[in-house]
N, C-alpha and C. Protein backbone atom coordinates (compact mmCIF):
# COMPACT_ATOMS: atom_id res chain seq x y z
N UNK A 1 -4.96 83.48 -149.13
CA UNK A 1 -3.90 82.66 -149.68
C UNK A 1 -2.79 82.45 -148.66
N UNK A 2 -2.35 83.56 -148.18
CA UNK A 2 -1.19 83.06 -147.19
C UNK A 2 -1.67 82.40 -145.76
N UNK A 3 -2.94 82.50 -145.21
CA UNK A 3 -3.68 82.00 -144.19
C UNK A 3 -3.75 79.86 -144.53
N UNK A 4 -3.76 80.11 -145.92
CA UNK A 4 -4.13 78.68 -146.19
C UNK A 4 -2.58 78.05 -146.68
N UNK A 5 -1.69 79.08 -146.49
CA UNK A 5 -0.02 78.36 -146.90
C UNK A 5 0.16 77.91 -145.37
N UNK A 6 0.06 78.96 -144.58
CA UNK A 6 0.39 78.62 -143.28
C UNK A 6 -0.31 77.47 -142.71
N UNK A 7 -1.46 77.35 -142.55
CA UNK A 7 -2.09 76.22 -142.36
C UNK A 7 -1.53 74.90 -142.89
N UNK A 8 -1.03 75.19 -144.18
CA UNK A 8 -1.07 73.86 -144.87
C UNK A 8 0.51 73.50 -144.43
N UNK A 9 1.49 74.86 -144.25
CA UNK A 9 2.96 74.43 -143.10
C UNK A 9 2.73 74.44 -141.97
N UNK A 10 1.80 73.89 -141.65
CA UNK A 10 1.61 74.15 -140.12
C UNK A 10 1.48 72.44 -140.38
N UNK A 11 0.56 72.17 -140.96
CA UNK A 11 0.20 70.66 -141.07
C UNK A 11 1.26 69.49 -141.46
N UNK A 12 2.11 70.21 -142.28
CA UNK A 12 3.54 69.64 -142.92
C UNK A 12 4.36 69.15 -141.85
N UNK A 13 4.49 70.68 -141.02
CA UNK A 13 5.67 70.53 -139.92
C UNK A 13 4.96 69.44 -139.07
N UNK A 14 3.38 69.36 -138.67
CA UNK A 14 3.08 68.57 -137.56
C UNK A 14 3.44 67.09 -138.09
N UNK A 15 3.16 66.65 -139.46
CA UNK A 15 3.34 65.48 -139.80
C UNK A 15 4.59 64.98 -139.40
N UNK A 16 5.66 66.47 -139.93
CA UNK A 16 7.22 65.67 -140.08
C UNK A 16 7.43 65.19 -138.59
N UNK A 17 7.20 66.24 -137.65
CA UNK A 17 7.56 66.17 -136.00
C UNK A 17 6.80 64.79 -135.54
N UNK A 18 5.51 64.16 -136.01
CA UNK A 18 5.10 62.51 -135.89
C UNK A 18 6.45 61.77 -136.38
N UNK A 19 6.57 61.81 -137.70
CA UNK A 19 7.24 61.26 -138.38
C UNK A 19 8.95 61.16 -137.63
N UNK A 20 8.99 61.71 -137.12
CA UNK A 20 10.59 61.88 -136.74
C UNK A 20 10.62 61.19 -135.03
N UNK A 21 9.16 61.73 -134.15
CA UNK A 21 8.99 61.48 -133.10
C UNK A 21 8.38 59.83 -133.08
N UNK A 22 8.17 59.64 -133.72
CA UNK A 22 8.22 57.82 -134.46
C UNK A 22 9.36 57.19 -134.16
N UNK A 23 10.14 57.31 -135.34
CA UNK A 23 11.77 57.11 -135.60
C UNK A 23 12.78 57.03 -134.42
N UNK A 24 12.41 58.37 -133.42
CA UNK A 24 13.05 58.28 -132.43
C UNK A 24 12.53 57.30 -131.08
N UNK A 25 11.10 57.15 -131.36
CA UNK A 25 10.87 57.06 -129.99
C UNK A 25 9.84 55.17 -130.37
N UNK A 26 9.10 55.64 -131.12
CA UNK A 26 7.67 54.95 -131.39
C UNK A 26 8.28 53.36 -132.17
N UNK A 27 7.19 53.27 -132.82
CA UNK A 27 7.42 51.77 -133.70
C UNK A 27 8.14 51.64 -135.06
N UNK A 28 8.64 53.05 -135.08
CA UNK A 28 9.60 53.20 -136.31
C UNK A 28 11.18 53.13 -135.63
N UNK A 29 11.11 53.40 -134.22
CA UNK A 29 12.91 53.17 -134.28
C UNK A 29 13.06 51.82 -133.80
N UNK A 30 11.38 50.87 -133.89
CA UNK A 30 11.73 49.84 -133.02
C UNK A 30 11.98 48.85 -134.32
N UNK A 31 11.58 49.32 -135.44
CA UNK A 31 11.94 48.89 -136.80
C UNK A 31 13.08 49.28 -137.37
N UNK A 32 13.93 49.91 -136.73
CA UNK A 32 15.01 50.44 -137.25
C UNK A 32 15.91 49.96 -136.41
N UNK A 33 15.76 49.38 -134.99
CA UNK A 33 17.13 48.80 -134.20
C UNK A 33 16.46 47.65 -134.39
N UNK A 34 15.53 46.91 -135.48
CA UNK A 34 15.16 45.53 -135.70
C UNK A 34 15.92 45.10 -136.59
N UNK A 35 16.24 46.17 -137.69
CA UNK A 35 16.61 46.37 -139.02
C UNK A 35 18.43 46.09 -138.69
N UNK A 36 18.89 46.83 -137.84
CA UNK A 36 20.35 46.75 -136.95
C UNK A 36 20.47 45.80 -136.19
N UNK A 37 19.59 45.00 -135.61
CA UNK A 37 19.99 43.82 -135.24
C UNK A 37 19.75 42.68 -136.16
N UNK A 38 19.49 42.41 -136.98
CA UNK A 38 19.46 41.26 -137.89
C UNK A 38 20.63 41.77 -138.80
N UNK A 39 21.37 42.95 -138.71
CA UNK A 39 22.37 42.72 -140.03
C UNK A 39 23.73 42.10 -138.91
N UNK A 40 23.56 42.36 -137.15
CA UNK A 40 24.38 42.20 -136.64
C UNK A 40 24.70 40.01 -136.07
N UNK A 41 23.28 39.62 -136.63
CA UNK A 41 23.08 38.29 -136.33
C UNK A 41 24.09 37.57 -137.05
N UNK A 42 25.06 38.31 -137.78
CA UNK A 42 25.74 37.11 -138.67
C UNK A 42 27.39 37.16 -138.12
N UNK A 43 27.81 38.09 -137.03
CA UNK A 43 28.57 38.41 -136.21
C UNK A 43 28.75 37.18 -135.42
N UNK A 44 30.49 36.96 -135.62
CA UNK A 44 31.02 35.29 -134.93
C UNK A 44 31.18 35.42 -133.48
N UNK A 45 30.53 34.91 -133.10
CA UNK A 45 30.81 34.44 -131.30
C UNK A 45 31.97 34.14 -131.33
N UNK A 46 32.57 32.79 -131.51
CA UNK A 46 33.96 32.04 -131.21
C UNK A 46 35.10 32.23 -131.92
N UNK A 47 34.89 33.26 -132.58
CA UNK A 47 36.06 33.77 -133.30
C UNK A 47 35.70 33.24 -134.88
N UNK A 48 35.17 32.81 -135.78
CA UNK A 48 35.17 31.76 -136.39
C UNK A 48 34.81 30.57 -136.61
N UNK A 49 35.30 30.35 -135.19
CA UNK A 49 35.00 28.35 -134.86
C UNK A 49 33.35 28.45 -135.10
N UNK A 50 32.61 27.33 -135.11
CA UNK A 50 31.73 26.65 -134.92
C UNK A 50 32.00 25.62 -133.83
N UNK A 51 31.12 25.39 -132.76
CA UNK A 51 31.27 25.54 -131.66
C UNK A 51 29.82 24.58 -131.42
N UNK A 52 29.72 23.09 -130.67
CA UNK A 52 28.27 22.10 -130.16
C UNK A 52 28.64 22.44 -128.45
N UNK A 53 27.50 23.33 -128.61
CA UNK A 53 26.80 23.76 -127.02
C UNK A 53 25.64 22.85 -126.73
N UNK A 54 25.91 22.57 -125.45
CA UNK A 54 24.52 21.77 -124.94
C UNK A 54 23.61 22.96 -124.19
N UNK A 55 22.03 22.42 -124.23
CA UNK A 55 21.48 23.19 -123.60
C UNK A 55 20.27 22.44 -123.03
N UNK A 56 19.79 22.78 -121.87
CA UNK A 56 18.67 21.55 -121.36
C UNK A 56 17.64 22.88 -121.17
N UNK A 57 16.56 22.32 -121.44
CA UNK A 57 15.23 22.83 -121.83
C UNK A 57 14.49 21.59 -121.14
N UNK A 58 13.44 22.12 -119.96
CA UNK A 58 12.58 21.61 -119.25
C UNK A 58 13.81 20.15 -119.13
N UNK A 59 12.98 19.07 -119.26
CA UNK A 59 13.93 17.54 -118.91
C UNK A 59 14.31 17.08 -120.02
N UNK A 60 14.70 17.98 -120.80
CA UNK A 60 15.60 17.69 -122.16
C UNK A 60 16.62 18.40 -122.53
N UNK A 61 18.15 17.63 -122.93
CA UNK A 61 19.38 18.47 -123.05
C UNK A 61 19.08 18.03 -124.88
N UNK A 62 19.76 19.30 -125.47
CA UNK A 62 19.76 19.38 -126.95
C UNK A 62 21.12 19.74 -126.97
N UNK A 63 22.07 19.50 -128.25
CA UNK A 63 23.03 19.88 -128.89
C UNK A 63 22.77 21.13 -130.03
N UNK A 64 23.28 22.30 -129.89
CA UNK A 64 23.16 23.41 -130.82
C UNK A 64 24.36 23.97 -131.42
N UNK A 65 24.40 23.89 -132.73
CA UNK A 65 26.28 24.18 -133.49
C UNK A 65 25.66 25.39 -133.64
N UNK A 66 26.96 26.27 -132.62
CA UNK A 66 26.87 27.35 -132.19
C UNK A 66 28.24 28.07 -133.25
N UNK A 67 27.70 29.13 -134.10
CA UNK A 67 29.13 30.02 -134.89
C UNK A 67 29.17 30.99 -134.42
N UNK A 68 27.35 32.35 -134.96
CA UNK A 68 26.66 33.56 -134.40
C UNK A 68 25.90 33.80 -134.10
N UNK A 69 25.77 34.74 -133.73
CA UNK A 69 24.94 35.20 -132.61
C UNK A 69 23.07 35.05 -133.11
N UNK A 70 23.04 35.06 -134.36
CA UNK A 70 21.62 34.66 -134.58
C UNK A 70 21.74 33.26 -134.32
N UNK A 71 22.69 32.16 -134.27
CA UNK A 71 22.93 30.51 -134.12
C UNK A 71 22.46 30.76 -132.45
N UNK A 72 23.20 31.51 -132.08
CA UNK A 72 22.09 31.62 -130.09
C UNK A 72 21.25 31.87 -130.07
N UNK A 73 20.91 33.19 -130.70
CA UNK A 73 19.18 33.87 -130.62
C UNK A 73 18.26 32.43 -131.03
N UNK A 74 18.42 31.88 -131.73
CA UNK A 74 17.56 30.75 -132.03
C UNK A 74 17.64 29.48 -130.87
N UNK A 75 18.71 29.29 -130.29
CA UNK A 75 18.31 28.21 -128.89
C UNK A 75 17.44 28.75 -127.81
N UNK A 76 17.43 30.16 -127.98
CA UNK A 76 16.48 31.00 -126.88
C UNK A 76 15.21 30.68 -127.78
N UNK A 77 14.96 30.71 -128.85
CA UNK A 77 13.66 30.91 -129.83
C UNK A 77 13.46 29.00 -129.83
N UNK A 78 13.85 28.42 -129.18
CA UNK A 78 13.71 26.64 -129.95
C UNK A 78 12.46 26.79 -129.27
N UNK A 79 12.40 27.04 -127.72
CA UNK A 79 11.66 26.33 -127.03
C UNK A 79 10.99 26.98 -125.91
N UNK A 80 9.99 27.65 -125.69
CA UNK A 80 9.41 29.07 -124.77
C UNK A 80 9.13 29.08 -123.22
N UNK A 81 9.95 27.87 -122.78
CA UNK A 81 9.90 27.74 -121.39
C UNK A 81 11.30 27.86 -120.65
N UNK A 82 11.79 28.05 -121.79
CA UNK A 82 12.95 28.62 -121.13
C UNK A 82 14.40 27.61 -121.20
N UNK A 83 15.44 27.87 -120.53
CA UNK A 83 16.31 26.76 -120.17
C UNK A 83 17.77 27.24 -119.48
N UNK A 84 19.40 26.47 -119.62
CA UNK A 84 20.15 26.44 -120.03
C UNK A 84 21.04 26.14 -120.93
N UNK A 85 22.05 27.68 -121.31
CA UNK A 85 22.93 27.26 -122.47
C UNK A 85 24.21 27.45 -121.78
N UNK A 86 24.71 25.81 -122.02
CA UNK A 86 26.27 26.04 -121.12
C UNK A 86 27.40 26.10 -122.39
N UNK A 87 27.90 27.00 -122.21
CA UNK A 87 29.25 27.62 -123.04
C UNK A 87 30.50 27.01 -123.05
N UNK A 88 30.64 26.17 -121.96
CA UNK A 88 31.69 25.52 -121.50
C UNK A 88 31.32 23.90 -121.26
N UNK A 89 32.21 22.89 -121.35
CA UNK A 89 31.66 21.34 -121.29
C UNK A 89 31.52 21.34 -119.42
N UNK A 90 32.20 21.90 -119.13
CA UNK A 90 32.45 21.72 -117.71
C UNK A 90 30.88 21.97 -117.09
N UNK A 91 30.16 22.54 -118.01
CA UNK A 91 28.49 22.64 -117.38
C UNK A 91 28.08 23.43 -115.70
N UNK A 92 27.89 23.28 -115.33
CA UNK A 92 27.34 23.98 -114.05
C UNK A 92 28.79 24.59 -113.43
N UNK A 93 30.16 24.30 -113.44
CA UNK A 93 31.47 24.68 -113.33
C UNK A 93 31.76 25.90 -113.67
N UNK A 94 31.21 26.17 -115.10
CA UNK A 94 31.91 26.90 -116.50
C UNK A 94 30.88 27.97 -116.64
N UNK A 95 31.06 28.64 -117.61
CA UNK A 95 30.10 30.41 -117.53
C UNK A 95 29.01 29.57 -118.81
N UNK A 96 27.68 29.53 -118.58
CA UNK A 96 26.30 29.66 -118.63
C UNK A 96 25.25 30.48 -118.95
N UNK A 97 24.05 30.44 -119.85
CA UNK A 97 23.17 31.55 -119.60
C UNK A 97 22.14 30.80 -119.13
N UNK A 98 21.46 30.83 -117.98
CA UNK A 98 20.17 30.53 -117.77
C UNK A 98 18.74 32.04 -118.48
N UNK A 99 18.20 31.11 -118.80
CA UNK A 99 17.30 32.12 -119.68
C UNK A 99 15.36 31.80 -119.54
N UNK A 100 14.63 32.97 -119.07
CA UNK A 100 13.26 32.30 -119.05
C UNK A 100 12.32 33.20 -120.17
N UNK A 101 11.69 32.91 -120.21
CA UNK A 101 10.27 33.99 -121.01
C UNK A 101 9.29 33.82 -120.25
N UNK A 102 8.18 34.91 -119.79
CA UNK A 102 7.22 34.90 -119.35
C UNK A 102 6.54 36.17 -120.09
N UNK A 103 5.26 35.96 -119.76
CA UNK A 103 4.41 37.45 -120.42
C UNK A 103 3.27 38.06 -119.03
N UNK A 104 3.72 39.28 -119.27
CA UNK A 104 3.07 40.16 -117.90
C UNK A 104 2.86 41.44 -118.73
N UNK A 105 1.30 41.86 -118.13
CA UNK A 105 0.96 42.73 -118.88
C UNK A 105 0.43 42.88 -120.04
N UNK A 106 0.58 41.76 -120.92
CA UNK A 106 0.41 41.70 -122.47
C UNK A 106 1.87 41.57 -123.01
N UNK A 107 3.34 41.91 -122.65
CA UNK A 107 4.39 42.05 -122.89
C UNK A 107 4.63 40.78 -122.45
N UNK A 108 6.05 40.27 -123.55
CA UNK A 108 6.60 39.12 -123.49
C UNK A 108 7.93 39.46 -122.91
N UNK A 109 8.59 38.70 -122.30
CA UNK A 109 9.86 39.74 -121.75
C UNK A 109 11.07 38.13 -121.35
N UNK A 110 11.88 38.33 -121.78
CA UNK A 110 13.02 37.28 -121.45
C UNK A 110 13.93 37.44 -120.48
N UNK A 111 13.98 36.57 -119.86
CA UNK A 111 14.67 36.67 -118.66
C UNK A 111 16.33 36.35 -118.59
N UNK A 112 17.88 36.96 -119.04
CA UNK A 112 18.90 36.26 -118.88
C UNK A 112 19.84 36.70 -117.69
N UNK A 113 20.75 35.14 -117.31
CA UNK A 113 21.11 35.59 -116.21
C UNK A 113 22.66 34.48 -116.74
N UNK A 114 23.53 35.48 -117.00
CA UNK A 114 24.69 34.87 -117.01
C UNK A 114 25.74 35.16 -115.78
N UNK A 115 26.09 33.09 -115.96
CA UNK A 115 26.76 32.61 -114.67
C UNK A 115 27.84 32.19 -115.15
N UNK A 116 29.24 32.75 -114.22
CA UNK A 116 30.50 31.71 -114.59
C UNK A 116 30.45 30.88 -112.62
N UNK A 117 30.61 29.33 -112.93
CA UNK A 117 30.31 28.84 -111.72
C UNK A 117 29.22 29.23 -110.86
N UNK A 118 29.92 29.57 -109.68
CA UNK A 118 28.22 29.42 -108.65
C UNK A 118 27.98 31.48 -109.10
N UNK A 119 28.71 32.18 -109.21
CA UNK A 119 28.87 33.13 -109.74
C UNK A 119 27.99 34.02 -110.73
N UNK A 120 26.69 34.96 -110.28
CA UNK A 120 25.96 36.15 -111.29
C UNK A 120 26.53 36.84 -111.57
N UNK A 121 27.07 36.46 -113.01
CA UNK A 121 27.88 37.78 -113.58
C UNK A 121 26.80 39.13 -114.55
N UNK A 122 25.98 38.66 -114.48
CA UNK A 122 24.90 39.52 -115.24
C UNK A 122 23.62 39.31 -115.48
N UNK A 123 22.58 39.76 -115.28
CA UNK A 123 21.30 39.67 -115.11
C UNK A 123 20.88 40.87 -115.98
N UNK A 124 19.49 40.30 -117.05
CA UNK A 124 19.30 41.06 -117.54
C UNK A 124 17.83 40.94 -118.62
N UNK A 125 17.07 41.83 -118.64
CA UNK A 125 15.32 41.67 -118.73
C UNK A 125 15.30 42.23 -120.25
N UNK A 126 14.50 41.64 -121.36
CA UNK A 126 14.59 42.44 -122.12
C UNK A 126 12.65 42.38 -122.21
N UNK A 127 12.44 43.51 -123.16
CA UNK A 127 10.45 43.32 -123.31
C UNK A 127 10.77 43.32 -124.52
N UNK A 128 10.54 42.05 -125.15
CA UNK A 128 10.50 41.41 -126.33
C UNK A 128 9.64 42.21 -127.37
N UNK A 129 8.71 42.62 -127.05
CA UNK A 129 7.59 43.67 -127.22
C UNK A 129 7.95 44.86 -127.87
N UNK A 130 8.35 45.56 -126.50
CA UNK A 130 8.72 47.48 -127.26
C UNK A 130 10.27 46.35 -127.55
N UNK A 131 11.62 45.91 -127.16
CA UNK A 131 12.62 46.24 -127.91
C UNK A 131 13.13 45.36 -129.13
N UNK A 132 12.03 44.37 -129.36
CA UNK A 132 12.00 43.47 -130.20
C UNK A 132 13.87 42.86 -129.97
N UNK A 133 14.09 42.40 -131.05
CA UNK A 133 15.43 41.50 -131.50
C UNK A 133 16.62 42.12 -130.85
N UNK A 134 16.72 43.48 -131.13
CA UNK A 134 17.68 44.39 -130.56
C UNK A 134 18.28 44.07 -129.43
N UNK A 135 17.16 44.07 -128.26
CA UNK A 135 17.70 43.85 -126.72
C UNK A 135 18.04 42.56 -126.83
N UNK A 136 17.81 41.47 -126.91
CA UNK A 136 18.83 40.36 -126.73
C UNK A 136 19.93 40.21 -127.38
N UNK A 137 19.95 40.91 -128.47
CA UNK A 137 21.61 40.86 -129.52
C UNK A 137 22.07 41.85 -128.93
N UNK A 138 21.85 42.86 -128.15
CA UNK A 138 22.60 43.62 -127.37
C UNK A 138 23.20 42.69 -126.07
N UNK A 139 22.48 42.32 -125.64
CA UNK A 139 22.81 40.91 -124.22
C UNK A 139 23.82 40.21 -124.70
N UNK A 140 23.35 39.60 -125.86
CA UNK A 140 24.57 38.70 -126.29
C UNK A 140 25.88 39.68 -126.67
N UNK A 141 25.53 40.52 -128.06
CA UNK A 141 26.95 41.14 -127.89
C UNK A 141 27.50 41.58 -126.55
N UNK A 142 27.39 42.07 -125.44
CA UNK A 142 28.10 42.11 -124.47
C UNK A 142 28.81 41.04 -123.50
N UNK A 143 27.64 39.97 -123.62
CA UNK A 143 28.19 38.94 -122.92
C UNK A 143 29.25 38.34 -123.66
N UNK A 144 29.21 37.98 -124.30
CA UNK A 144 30.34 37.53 -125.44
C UNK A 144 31.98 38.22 -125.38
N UNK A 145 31.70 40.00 -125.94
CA UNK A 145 32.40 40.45 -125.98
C UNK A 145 33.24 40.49 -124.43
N UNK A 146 32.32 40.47 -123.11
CA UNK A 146 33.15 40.13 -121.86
C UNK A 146 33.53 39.25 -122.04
N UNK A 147 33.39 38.61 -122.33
CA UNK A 147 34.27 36.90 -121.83
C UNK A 147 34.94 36.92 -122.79
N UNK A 148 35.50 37.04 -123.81
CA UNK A 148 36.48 37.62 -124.56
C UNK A 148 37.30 38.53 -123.87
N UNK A 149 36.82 39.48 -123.80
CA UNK A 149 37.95 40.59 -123.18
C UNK A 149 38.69 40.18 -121.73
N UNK A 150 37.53 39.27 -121.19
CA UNK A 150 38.42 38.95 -119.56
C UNK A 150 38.86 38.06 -119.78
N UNK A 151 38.76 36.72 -120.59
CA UNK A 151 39.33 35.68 -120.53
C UNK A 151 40.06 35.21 -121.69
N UNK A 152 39.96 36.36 -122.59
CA UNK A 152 40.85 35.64 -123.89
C UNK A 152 39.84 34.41 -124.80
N UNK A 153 40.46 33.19 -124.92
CA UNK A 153 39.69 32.23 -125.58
C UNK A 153 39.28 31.55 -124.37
N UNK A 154 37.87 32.13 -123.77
CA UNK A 154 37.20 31.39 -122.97
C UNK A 154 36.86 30.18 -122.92
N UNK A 155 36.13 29.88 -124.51
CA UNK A 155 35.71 28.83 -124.81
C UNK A 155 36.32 27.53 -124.80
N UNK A 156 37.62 27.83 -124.88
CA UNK A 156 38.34 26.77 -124.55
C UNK A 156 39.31 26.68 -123.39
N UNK A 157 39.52 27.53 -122.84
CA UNK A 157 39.96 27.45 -121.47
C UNK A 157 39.31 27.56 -120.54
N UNK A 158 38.79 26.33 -119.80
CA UNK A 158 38.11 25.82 -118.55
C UNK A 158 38.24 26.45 -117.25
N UNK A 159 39.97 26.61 -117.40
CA UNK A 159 40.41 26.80 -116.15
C UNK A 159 40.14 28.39 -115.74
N UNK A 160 40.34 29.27 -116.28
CA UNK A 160 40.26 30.58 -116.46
C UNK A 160 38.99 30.95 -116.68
N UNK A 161 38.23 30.38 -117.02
CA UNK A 161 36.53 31.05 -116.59
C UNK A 161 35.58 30.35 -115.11
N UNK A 162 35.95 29.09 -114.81
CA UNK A 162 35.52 28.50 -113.89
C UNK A 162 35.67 28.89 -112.43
């Protein structure tokens, strides 16, 4: 009897230590910072405003009414070859994300590289794969939150981000 308790806590503990080593590491925490980034998609970029960003994709410029940050995640999601999203009218002047997708390995992985003017202010890879939604709403919340913090109301001051 106690040979077959132990056994059977032996089996308990191994499950929980999967179960937890999941959560932390595996396809359960990648469901759980999936779960944290979609409650964070409704988070305002421009303060509020609603905001028509242009963005050119292959030899086509589109208009996108930009509020949050899931309103960006989706100009990256329009179109899988990639493009630019200029933040500013001033366009190639003004701070920019150039953005690509490619797949290597079996992994899909996005490529962003935010520019104010001729200027790399940040470069940055996510694997769409293992970090799903997370890593680009992390990209964006930072990029955002910089250009906020350095420039105040970027979005509308030309002069001060260019």
């Amino acid at each position: 009897m106690l040979i077959e308790f132990a056994v059977g806590l032996l089996i308990v503990a191994s499950f929980a230590y999967g179960v937890w080593k999941s959560w932390t590491t595996g396809e359960l925490a990648m469901i759980r910072s999936s779960l944290q980034a979609v409650g964070e998609l409704q988070d305002d970029v421009f303060g509020g405003e609603t905001r028509t960003l242009q963005c050119v994709m292959g030899e086509n410029e589109h208009a996108f009414e930009i509020k949050t940050l899931g309103d960006v995640l989706n100009v990256f999601m329009y179109d899988d070859g990639g493009g630019t999203l200029y933040l500013q009218s001033s366009k190639e002047h003004g701070v920019r994300i150039e953005f690509t997708l490619n797949s290597e390995h079996g992994d899909d992985f996005m490529t962003f590289r935010t520019i104010k003017g001729e200027e790399t202010v940040e470069e940055r890879t996510v694997n769409l794969d293992k970090e799903g939604p997370s890593g680009t709403i992390q990209y964006l919340k930072t990029t955002f939150g910089d250009l906020r913090a350095n420039s105040g109301t970027w979005w509308n001051n030309e002069e001060s981000a260019a």
